[in-house]
N, C-alpha and C. Protein backbone atom coordinates (compact mmCIF):
# COMPACT_ATOMS: atom_id res chain seq x y z
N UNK A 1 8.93 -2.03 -1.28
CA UNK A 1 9.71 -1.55 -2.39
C UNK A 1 8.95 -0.44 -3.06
N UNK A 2 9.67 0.97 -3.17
CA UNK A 2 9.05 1.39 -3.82
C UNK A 2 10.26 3.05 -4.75
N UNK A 3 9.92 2.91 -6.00
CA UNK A 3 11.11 3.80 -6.37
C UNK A 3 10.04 4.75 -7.00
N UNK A 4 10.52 5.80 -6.94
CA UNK A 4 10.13 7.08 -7.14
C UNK A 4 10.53 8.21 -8.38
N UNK A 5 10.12 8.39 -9.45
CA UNK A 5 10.70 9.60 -10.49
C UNK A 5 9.69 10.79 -10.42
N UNK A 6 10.23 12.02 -11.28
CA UNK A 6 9.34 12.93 -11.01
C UNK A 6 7.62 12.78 -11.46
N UNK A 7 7.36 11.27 -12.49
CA UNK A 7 6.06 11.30 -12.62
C UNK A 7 5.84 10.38 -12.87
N UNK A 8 6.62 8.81 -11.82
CA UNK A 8 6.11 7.61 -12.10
C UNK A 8 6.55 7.26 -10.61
N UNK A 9 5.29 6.09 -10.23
CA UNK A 9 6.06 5.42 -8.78
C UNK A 9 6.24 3.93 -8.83
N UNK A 10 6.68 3.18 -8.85
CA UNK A 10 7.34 2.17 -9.58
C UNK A 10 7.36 1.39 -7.73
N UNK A 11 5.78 0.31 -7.20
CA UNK A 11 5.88 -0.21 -6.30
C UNK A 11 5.54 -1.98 -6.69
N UNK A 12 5.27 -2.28 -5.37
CA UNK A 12 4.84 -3.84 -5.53
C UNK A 12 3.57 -3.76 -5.65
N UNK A 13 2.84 -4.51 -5.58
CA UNK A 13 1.34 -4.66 -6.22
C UNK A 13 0.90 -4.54 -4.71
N UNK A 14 -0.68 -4.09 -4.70
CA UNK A 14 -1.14 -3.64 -3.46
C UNK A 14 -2.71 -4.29 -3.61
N UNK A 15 -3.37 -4.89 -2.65
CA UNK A 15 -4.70 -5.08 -2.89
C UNK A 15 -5.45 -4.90 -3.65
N UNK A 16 -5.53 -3.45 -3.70
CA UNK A 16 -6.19 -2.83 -4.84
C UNK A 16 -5.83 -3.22 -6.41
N UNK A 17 -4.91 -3.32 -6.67
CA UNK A 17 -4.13 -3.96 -7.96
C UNK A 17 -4.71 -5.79 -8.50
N UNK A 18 -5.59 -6.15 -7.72
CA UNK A 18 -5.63 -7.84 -7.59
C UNK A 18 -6.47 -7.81 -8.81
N UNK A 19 -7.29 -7.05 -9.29
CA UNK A 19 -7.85 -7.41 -10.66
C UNK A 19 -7.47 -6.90 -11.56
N UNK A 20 -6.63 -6.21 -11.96
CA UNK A 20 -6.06 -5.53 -13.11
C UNK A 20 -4.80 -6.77 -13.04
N UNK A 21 -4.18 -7.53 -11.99
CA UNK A 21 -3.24 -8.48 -11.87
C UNK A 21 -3.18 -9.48 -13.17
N UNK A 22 -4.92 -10.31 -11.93
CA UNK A 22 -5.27 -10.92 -12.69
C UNK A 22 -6.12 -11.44 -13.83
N UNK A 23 -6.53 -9.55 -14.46
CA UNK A 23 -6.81 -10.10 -16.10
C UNK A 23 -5.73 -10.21 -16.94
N UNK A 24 -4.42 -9.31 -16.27
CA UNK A 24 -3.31 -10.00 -17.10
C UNK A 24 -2.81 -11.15 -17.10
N UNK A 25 -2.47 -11.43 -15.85
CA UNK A 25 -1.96 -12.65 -15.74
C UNK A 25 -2.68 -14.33 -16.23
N UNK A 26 -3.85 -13.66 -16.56
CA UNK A 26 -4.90 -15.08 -17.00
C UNK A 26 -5.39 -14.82 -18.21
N UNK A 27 -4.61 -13.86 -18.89
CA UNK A 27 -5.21 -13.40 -20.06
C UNK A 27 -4.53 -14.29 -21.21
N UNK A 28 -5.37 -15.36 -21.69
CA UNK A 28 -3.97 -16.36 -22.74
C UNK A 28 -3.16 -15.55 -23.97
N UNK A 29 -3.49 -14.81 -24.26
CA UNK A 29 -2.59 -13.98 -25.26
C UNK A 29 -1.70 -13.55 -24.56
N UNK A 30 -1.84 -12.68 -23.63
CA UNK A 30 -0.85 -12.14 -22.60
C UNK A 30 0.36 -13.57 -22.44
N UNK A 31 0.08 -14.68 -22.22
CA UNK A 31 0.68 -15.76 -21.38
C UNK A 31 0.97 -16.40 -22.65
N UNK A 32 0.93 -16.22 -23.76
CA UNK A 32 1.33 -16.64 -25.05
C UNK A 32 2.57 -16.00 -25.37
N UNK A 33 2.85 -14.86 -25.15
CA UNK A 33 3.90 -14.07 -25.50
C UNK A 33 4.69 -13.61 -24.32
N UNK A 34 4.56 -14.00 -23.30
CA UNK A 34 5.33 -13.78 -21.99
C UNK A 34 5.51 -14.99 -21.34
N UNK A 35 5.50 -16.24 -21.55
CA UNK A 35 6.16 -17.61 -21.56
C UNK A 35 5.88 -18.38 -20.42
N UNK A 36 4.54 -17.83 -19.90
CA UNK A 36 4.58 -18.45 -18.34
C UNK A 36 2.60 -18.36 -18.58
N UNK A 37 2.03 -19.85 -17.67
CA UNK A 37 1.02 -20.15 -17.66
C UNK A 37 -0.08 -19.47 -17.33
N UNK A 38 -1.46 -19.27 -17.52
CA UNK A 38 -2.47 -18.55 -16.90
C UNK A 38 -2.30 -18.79 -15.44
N UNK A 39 -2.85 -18.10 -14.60
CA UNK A 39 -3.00 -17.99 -13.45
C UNK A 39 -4.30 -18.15 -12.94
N UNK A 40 -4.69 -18.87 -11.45
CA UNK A 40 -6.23 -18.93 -10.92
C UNK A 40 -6.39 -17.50 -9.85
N UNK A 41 -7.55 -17.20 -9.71
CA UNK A 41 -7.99 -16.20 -8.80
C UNK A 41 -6.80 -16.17 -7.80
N UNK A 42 -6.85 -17.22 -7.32
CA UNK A 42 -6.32 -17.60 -5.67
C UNK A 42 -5.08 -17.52 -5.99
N UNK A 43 -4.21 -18.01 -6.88
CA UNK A 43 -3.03 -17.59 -7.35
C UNK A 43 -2.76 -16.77 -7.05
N UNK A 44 -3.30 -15.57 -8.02
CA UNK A 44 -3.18 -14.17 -7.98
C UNK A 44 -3.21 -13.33 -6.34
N UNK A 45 -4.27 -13.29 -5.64
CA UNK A 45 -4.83 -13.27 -4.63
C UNK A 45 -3.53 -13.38 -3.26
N UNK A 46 -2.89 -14.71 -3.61
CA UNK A 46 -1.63 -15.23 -2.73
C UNK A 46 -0.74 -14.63 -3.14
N UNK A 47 -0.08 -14.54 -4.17
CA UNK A 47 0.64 -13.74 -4.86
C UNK A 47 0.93 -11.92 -4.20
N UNK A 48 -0.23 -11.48 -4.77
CA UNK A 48 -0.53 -9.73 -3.99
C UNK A 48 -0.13 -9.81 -2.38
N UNK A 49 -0.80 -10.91 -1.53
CA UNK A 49 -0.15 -10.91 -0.46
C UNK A 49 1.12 -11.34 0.08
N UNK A 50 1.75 -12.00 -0.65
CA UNK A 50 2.86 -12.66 -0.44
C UNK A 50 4.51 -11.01 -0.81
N UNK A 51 3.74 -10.25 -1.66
CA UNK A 51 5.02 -9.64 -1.90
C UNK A 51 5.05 -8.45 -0.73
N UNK A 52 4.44 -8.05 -0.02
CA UNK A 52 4.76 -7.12 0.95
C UNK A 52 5.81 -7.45 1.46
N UNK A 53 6.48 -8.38 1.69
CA UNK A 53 7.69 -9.17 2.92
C UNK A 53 8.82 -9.58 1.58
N UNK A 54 8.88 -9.74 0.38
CA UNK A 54 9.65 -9.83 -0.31
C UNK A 54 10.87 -8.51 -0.74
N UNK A 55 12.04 -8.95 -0.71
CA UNK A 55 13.39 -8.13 -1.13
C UNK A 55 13.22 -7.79 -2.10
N UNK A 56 13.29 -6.57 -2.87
CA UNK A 56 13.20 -6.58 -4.05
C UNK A 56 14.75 -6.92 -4.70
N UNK A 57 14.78 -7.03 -6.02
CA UNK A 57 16.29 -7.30 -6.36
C UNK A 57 17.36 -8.17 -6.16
N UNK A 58 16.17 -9.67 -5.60
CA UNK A 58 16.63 -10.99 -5.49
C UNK A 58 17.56 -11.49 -6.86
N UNK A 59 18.84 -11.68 -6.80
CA UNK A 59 19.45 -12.23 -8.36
C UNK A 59 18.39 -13.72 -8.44
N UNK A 60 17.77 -13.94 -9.52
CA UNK A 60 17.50 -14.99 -10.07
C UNK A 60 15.71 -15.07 -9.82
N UNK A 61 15.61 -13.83 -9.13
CA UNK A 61 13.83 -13.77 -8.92
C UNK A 61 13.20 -13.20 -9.67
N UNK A 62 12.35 -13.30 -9.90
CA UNK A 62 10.92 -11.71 -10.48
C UNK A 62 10.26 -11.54 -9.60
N UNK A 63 9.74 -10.33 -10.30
CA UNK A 63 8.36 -9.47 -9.60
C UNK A 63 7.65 -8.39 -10.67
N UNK A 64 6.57 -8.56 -10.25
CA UNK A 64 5.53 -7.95 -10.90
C UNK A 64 5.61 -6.56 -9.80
N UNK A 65 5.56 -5.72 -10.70
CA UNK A 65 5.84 -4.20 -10.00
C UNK A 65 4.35 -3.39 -10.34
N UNK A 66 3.65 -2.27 -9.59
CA UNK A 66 2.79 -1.56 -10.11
C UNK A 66 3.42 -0.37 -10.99
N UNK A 67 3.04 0.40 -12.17
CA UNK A 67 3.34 1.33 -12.39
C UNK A 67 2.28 2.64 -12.26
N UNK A 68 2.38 3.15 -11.36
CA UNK A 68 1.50 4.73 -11.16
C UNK A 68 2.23 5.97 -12.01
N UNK A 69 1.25 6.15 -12.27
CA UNK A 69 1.25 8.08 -12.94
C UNK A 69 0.97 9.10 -11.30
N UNK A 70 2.11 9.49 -11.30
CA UNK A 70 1.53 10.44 -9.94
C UNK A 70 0.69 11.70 -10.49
């Protein structure tokens, strides 16, 4: 998945993304105000690999998207 504007690229999370993931995702303030639990390393980790093969635009799913500045 990946969408494209003239100065944003709007993909799925990529390897490289696994620690910026998960200081959000385990960050308890973050998970205080976005309604869903901290996350473990390995979580995260499974997660990053798991979305390469995922549809984007499943009705009733999420996804954590990267946002780039091109």
């Amino acid at each position: 998945m990946q969408l494209e504007t003239e100065r944003l690229l709007l993909r799925y999370l990529r390897p490289g993304d696994l620690e910026d993931f998960f200081a959000f995702r385990s960050d308890l303030e973050v998970c205080r105000y976005q309604g869903y639990d901290p996350i473990t390393r390995e979580q995260a980790v499974e997660y990053v690999e798991f979305l390469p093969g995922k549809e984007f635009g499943t009705a009733g799913e999420w996804a954590q998207i990267g946002v780039e500045e091109k």
